[in-house]
N, C-alpha and C. Protein backbone atom coordinates (compact mmCIF):
# COMPACT_ATOMS: atom_id res chain seq x y z
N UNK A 1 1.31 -7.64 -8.63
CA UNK A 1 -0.11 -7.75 -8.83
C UNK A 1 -0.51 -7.67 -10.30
N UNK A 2 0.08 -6.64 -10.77
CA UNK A 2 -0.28 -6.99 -12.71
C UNK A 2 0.39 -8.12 -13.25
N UNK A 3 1.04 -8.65 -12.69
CA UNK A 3 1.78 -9.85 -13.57
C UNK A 3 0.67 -10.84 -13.45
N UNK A 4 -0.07 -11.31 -12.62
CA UNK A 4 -1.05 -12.25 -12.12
C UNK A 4 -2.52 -12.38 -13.46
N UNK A 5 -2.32 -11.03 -13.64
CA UNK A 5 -3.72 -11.27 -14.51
C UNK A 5 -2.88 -11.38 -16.08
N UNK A 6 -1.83 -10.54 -16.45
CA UNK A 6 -1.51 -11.57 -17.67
C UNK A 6 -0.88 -12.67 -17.67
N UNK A 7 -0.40 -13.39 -16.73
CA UNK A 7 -0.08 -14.76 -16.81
C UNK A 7 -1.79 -15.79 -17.29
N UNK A 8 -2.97 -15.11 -16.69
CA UNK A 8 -3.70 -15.58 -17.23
C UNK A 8 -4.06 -15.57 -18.48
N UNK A 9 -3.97 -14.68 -19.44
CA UNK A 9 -3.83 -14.55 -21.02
C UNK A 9 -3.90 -15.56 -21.28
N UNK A 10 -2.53 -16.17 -21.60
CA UNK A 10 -2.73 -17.57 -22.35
C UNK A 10 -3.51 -18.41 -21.92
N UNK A 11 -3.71 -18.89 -20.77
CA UNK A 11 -4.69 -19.80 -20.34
C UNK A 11 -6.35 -19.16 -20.92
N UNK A 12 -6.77 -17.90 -20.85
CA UNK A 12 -8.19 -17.58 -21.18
C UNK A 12 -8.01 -17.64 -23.09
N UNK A 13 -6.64 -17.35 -23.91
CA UNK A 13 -6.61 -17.70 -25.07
C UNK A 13 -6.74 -19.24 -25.34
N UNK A 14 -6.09 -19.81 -24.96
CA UNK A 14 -6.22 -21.22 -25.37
C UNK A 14 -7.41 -21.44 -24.69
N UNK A 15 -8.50 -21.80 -23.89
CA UNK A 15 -9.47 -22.47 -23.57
C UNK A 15 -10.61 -21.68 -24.87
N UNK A 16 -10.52 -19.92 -24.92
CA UNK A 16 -11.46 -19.15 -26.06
C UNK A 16 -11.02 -20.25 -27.47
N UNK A 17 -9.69 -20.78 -27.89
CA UNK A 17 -9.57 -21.33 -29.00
C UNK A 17 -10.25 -22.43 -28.91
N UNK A 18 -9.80 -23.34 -27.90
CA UNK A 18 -10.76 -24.76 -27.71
C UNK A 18 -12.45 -24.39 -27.90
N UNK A 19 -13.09 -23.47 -27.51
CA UNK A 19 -14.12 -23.23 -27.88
C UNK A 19 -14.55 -22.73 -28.97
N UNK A 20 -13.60 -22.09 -29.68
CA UNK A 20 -14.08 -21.63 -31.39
C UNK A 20 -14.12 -23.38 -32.28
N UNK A 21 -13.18 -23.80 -31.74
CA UNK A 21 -13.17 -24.79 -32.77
C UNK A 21 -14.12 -25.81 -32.30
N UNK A 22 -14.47 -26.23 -30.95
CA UNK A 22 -15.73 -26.72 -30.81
C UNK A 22 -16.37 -26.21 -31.08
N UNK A 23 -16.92 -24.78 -31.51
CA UNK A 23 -17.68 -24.86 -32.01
C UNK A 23 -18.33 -24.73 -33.47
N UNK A 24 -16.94 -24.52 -33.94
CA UNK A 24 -16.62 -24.75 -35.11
C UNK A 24 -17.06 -25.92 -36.19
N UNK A 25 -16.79 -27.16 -34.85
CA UNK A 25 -16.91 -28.71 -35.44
C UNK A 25 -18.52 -28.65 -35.49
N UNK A 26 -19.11 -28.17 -34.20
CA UNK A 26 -20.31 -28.70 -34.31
C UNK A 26 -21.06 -27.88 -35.33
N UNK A 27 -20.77 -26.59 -35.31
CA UNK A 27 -21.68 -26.14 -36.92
C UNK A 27 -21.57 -26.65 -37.97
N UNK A 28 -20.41 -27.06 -38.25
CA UNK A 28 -19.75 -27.78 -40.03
C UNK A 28 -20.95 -29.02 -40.09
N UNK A 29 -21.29 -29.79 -38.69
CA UNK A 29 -21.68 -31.03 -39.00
C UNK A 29 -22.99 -30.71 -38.51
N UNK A 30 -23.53 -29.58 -37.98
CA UNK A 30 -24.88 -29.56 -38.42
C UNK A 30 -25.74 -29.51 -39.29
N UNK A 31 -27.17 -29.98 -39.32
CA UNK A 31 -28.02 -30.17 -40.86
C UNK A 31 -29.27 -29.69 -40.75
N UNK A 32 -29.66 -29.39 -41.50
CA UNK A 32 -31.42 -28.77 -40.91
C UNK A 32 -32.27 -30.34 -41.73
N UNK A 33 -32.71 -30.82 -41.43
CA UNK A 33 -33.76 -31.42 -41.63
C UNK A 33 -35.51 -31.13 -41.57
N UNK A 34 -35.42 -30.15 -41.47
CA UNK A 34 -36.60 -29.51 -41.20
C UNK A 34 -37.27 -28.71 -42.25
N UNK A 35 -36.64 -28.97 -43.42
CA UNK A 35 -36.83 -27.55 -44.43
C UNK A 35 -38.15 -28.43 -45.25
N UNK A 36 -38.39 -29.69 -45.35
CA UNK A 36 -39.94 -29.47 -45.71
C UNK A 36 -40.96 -29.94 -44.71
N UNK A 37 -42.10 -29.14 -45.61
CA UNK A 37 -43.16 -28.81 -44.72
C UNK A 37 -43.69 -29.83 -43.81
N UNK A 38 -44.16 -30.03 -43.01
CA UNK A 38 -45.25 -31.03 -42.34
C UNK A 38 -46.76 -31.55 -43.36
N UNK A 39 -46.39 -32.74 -43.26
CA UNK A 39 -47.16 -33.74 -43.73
C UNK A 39 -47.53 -35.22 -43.73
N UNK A 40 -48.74 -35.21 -43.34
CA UNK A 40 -49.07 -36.95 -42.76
C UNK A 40 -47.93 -37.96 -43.20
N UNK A 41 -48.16 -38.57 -42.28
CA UNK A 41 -47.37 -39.66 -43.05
C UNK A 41 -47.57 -40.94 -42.27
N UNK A 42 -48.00 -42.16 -43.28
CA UNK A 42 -48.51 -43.35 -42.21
C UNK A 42 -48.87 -44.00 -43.56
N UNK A 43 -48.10 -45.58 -43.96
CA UNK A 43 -47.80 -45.88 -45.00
C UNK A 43 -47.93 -47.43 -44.00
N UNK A 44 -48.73 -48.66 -43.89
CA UNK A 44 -48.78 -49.91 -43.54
C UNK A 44 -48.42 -51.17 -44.29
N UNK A 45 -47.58 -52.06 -44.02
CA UNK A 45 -47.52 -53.20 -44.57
C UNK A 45 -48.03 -54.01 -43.68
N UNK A 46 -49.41 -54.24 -44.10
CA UNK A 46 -50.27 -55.54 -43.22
C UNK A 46 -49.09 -56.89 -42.76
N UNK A 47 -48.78 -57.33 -43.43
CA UNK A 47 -48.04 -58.72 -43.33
C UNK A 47 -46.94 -58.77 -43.81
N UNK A 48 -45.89 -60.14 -43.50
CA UNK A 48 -44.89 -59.95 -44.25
C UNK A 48 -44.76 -60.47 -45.34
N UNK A 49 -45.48 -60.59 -46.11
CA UNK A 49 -45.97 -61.33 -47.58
C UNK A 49 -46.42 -60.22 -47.84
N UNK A 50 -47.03 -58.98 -47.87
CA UNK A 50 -47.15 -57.41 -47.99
C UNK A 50 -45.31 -57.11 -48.12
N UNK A 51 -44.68 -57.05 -46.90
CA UNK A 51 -43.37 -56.44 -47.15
C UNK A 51 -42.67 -57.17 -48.01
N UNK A 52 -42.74 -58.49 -48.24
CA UNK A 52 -42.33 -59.45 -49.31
C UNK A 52 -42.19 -58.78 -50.72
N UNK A 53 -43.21 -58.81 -50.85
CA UNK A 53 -43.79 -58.22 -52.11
C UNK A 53 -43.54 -56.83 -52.16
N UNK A 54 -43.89 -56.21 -51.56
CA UNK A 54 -43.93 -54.48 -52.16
C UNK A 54 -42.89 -53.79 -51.11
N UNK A 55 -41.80 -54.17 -50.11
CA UNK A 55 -41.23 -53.53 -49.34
C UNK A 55 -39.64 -53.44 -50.06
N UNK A 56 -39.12 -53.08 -49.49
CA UNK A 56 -37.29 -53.05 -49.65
C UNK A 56 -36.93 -54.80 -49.38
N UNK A 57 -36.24 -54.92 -50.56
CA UNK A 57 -35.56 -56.42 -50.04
C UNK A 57 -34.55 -56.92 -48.83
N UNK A 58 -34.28 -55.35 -48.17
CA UNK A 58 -32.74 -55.97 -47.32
C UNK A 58 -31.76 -56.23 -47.60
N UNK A 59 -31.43 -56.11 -48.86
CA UNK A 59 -30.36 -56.11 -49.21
C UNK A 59 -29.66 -55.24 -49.47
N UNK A 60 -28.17 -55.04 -48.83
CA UNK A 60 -27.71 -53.68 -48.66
C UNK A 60 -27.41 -52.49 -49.91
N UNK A 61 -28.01 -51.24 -49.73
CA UNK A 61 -28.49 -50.43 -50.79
C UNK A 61 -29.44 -50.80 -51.96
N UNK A 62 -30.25 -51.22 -51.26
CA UNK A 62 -31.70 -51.64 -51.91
C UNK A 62 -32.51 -50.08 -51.20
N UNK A 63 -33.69 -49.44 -52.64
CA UNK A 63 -34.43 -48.76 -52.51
C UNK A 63 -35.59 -48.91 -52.83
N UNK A 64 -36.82 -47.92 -52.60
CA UNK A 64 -38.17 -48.39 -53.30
C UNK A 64 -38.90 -46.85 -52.92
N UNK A 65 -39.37 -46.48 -54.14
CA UNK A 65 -40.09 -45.16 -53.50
C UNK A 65 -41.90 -45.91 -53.68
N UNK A 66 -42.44 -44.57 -52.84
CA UNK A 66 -43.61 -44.42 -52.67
C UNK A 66 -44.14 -43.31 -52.75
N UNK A 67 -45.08 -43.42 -53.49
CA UNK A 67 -46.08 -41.74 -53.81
C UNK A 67 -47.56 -42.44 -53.79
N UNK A 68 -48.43 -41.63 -52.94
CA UNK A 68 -49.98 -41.69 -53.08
C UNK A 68 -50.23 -40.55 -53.45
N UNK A 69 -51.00 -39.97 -54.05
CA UNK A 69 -51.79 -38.65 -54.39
C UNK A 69 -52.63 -38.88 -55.12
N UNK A 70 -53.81 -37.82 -55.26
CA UNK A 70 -54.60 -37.95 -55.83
C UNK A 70 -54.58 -38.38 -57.33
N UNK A 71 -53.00 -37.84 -57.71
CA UNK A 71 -53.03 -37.80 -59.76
C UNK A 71 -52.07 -38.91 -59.44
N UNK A 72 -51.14 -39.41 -58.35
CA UNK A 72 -50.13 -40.42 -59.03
C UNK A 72 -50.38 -41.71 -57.91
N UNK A 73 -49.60 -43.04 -58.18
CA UNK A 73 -49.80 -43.90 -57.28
C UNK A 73 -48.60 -45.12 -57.73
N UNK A 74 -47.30 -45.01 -57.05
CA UNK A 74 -46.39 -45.45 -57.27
C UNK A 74 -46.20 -46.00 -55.70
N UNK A 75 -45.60 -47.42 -55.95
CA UNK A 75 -45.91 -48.19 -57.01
C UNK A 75 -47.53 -48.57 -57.67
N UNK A 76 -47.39 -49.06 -58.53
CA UNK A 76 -49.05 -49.11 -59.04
C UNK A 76 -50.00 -49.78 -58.06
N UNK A 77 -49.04 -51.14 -57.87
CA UNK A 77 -49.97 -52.39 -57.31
C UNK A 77 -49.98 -52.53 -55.90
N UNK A 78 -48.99 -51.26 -55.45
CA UNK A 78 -49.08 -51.23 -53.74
C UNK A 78 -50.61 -51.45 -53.48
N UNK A 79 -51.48 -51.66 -52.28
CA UNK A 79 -52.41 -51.60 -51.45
C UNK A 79 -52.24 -50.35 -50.95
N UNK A 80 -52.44 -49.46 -51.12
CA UNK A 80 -52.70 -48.69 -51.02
C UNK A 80 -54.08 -48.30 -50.02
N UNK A 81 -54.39 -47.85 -48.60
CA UNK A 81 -56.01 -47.52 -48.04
C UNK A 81 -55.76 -45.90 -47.64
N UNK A 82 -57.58 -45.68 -47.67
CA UNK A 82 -57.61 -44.59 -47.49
C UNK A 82 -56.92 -44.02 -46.20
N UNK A 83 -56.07 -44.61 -45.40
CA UNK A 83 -55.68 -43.91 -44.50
C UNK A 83 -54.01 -43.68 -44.70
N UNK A 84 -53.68 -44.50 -46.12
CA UNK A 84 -52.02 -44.37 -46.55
C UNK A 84 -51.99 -42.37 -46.48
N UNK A 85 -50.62 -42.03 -46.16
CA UNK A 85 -50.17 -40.82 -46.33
C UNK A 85 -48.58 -41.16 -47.07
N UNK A 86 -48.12 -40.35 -47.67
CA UNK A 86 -46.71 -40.66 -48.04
C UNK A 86 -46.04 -39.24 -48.09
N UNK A 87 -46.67 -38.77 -47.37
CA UNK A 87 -45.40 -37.10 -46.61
C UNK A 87 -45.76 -35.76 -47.55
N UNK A 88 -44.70 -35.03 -47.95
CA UNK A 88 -44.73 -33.94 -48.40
C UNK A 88 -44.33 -34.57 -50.22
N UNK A 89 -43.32 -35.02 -50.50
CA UNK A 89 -43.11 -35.14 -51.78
C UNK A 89 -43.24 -36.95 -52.18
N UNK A 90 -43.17 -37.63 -51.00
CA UNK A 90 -43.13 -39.17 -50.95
C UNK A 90 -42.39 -39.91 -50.09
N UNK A 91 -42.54 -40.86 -50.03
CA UNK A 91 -41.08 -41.13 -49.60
C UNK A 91 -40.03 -42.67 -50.17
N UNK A 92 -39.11 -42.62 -49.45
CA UNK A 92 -38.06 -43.13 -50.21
C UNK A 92 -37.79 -44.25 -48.90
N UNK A 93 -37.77 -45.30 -49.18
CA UNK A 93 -37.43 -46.86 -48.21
C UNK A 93 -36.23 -47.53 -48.56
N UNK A 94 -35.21 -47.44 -47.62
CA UNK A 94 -33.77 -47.92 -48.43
C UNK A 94 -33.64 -48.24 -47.42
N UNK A 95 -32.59 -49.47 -47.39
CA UNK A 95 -31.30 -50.32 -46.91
C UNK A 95 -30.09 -50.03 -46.90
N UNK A 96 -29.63 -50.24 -45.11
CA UNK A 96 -28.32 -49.81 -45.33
C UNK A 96 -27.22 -50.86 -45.64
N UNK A 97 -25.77 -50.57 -45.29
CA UNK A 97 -25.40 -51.93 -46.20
C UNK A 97 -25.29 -53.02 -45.21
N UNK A 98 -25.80 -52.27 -43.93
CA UNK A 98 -26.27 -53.62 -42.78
C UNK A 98 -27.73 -54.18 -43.07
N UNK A 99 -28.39 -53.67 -43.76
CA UNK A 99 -30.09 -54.22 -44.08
C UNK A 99 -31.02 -53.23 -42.79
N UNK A 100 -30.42 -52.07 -42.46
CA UNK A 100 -31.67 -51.47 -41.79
C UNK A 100 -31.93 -50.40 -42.47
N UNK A 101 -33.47 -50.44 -42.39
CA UNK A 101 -34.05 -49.87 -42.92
C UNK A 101 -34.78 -48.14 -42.73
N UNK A 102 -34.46 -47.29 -43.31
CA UNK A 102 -34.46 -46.17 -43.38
C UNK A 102 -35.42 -44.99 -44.33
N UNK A 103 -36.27 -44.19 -43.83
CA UNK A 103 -37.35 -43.95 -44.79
C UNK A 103 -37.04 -41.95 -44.54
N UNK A 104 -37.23 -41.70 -46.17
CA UNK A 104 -36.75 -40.20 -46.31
C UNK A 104 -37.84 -39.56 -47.08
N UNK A 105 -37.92 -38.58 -47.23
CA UNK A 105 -39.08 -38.20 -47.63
C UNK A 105 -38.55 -37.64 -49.18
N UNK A 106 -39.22 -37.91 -50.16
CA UNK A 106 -38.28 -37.81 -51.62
C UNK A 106 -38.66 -36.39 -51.86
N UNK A 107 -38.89 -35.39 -51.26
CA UNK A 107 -38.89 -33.69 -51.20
C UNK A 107 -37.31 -33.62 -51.68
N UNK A 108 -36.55 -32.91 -52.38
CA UNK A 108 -35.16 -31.84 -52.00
C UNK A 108 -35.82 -30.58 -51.22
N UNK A 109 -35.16 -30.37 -49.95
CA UNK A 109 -34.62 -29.58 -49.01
C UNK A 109 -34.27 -28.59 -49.68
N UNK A 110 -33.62 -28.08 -50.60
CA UNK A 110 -33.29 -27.59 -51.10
C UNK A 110 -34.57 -26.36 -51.50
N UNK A 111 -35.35 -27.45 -52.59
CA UNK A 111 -36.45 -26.84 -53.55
C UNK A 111 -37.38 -26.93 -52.79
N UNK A 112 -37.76 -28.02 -51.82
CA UNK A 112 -39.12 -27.74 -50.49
C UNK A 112 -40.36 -27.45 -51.62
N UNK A 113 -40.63 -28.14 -53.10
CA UNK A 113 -41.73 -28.61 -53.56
C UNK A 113 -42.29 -30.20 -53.64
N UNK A 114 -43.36 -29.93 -53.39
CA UNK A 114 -43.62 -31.52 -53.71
C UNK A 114 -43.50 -32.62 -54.85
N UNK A 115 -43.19 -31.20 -55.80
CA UNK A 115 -42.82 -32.71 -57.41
C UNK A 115 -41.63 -32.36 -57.84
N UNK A 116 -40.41 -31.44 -56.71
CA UNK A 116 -39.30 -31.95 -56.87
C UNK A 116 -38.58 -32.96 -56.13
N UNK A 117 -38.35 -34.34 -56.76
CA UNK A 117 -37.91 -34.96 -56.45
C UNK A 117 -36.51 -35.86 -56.06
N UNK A 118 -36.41 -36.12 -55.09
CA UNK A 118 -34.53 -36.60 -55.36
C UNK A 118 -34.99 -38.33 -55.72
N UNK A 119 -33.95 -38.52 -57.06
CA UNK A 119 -33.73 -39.90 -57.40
C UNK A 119 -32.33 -40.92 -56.98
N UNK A 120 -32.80 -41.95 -57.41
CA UNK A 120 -31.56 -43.12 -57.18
C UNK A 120 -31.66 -43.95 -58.16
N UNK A 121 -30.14 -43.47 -59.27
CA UNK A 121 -30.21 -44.01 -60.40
C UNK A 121 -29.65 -45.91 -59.52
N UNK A 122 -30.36 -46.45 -60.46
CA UNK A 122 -29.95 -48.15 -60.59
C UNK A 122 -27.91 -47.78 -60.30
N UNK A 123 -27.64 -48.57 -59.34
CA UNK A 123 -26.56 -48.85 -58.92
C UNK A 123 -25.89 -47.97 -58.47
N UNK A 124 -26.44 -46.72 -57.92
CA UNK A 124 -26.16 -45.54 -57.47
C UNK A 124 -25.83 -45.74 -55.89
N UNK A 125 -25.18 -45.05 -54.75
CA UNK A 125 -24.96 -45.10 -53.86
C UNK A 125 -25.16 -43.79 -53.59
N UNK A 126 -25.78 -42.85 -53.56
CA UNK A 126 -26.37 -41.77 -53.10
C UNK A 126 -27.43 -41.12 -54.22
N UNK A 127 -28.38 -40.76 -53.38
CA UNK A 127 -29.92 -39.73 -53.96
C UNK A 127 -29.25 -38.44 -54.70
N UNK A 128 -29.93 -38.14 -55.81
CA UNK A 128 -29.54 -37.20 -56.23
C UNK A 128 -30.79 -36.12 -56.48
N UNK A 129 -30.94 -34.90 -56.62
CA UNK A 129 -31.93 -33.97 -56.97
C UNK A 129 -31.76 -33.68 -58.61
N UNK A 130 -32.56 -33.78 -59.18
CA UNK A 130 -32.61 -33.68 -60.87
C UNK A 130 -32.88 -32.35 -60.87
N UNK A 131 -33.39 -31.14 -59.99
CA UNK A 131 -33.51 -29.70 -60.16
C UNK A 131 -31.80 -29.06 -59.79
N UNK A 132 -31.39 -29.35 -58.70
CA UNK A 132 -30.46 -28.34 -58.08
C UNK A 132 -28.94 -29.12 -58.13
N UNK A 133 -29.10 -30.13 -58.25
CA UNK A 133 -28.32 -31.76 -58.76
C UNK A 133 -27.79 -31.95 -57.33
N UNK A 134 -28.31 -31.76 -56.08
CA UNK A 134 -27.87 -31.53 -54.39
C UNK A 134 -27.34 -33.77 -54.68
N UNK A 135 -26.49 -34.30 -54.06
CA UNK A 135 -26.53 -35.72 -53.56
C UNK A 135 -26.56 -35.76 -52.25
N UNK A 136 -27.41 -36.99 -51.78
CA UNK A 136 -27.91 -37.29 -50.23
C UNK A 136 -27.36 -38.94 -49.87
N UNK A 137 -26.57 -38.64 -48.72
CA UNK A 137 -26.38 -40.10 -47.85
C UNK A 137 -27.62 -41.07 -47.65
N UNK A 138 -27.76 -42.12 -48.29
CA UNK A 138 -28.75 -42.92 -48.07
C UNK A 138 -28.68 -44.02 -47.63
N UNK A 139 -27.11 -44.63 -47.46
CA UNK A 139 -27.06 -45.81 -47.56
C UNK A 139 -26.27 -45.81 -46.50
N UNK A 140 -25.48 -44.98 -46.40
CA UNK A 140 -23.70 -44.55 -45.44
C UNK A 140 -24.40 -44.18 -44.03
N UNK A 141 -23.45 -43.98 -43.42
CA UNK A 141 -23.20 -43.56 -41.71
C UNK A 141 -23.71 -42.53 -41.56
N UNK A 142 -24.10 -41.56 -42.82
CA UNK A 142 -25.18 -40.23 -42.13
C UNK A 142 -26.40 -39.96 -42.52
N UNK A 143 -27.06 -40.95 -42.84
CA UNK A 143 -28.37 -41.32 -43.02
C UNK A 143 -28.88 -39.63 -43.62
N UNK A 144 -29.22 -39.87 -45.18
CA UNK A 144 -29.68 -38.43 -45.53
C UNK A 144 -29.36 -37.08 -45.55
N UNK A 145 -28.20 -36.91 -44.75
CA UNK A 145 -27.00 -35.70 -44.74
C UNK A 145 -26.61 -35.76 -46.00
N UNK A 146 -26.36 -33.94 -46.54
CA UNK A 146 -26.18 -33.71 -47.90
C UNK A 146 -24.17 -34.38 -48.26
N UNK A 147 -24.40 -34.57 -49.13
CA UNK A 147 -22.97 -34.72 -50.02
C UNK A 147 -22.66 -33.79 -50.74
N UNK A 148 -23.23 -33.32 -52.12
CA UNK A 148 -22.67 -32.33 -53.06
C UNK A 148 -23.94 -31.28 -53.06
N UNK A 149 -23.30 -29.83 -54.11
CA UNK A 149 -24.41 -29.45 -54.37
C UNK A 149 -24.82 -28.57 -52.90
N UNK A 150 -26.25 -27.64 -53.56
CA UNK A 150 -26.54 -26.54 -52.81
C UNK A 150 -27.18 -26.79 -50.73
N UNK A 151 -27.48 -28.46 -51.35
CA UNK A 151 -27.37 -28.70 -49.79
C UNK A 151 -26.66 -29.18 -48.74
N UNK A 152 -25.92 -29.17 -49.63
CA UNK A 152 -24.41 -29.42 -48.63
C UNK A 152 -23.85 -28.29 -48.42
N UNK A 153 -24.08 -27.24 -48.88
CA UNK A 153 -23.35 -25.51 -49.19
C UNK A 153 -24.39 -25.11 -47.26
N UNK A 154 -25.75 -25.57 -47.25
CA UNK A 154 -26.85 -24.84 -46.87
C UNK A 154 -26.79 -25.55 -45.02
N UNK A 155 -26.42 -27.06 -45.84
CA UNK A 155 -26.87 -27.68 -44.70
C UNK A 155 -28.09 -28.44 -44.64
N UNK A 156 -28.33 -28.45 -45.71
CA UNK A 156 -30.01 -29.06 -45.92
C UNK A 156 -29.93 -30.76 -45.92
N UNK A 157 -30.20 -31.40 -45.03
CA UNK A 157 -30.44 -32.91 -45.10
C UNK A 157 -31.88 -33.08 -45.11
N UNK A 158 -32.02 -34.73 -45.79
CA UNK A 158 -33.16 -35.12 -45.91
C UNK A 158 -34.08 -35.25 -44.65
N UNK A 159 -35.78 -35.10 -44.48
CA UNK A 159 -36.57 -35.48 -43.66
C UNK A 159 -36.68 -36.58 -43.70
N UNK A 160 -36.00 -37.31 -42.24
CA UNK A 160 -36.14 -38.71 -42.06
C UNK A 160 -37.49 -39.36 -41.17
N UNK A 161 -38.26 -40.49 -42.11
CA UNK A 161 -39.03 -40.58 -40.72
C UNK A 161 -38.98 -42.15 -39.88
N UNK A 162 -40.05 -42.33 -39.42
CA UNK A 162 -39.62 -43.84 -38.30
C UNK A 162 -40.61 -45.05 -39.24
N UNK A 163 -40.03 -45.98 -38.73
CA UNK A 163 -40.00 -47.41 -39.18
C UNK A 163 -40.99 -48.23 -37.90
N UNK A 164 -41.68 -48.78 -37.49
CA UNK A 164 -41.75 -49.28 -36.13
C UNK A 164 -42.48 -50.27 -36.60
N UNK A 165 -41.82 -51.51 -36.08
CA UNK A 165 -42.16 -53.32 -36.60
C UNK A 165 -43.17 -53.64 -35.35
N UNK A 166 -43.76 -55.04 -35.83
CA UNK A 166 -44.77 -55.68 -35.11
C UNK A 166 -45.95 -55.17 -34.55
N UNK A 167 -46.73 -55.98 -33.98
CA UNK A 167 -47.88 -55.44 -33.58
C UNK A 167 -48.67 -56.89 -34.28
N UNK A 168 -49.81 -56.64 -33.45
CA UNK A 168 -50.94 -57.92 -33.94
C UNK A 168 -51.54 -58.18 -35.40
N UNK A 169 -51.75 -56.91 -35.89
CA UNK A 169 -52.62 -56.50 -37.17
C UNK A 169 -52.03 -55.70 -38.21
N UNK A 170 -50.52 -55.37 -37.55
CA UNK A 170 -49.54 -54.88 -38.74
C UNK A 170 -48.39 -55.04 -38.95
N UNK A 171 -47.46 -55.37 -39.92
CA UNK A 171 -46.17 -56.22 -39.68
C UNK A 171 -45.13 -54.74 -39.58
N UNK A 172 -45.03 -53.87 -40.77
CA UNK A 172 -44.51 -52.49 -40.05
C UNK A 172 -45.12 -51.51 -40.66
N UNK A 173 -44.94 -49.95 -39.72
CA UNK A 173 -45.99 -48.76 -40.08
C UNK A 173 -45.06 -47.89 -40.10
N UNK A 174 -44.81 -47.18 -41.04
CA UNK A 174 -43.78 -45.65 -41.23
C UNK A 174 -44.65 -44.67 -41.33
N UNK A 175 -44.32 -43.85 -40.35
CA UNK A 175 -44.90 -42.69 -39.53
C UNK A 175 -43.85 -41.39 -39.15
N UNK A 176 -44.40 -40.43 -39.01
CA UNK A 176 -44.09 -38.84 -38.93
C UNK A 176 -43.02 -39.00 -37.61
């Protein structure tokens, strides 16, 4: 009768290991996306002669930021209406190297202020933070998940938001 319950040992060790390391995997590759604040966001390109002109070209790792606020307005000549929002710090419209399109909010996670910003130097393949120097997937298979730097230490990925095409009176609307 005692032999019965440690023959089970190994079997309750190995299934406890299979579960450390599942769960192991899934923490390593978890991300918080959540670390900045809530803020409108609803940014319209009437037409596609609007996205022509002032959107991402589609071409793979193509970017374009956007900021409305009261003191700044990037790009200048966007159309801009009073009902544009562009998030907590802005946001950021990039191409992947399939041409879909992906919108991040240009906050660092990290710093969770609104005029710290993550950039994308000309010919760059990942966002970088000019405060904490964090780099972000923008273009690759993990859409805004950290690379280097304190948010990759933390777990901090970018706030991603949605894209949604067509409609009668708007060609596409990026929203919360």
């Amino acid at each position: 009768m005692t032999i019965r319950p440690l023959l089970r040992i190994p079997a309750l060790l190995t299934a406890l290991a299979a579960s450390a390391v599942t769960g192991a995997l899934v923490s390593c590759e978890s991300v918080d996306d959540d670390r900045i604040p809530y803020a409108e966001v609803r940014l319209t390109f009437l037409t596609v002669g609007d996205w022509n002109i002032h959107g991402v070209k589609g071409d793979a790792a193509d970017s374009k930021r956007y900021i409305f606020t009261s003191s700044e307005r990037i790009p200048a000549d966007f159309p801009y209406t009073a009902l544009d929002r562009t998030g907590f710090g802005g946001l950021l419209l990039a191409t992947d190297v399939l041409g879909e399109l992906y919108v991040y909010d240009l906050a660092c996670p990290v710093e969770a202020r609104p005029t710290v910003r993550i950039e994308v130097a000309p010919g760059a393949t990942e966002a970088r933070c000019p405060q904490c120097g964090s780099t972000f997937d923008i273009y690759g298979a993990t859409h805004g998940n950290p690379l280097t730097g304190p948010a990759a230490d933390r777990g901090y990925a970018l706030r991603r938001y949605h894209v949604h095409s067509g409609g009668p009176t708007e060609y596409r609307v990026i929203t919360r």
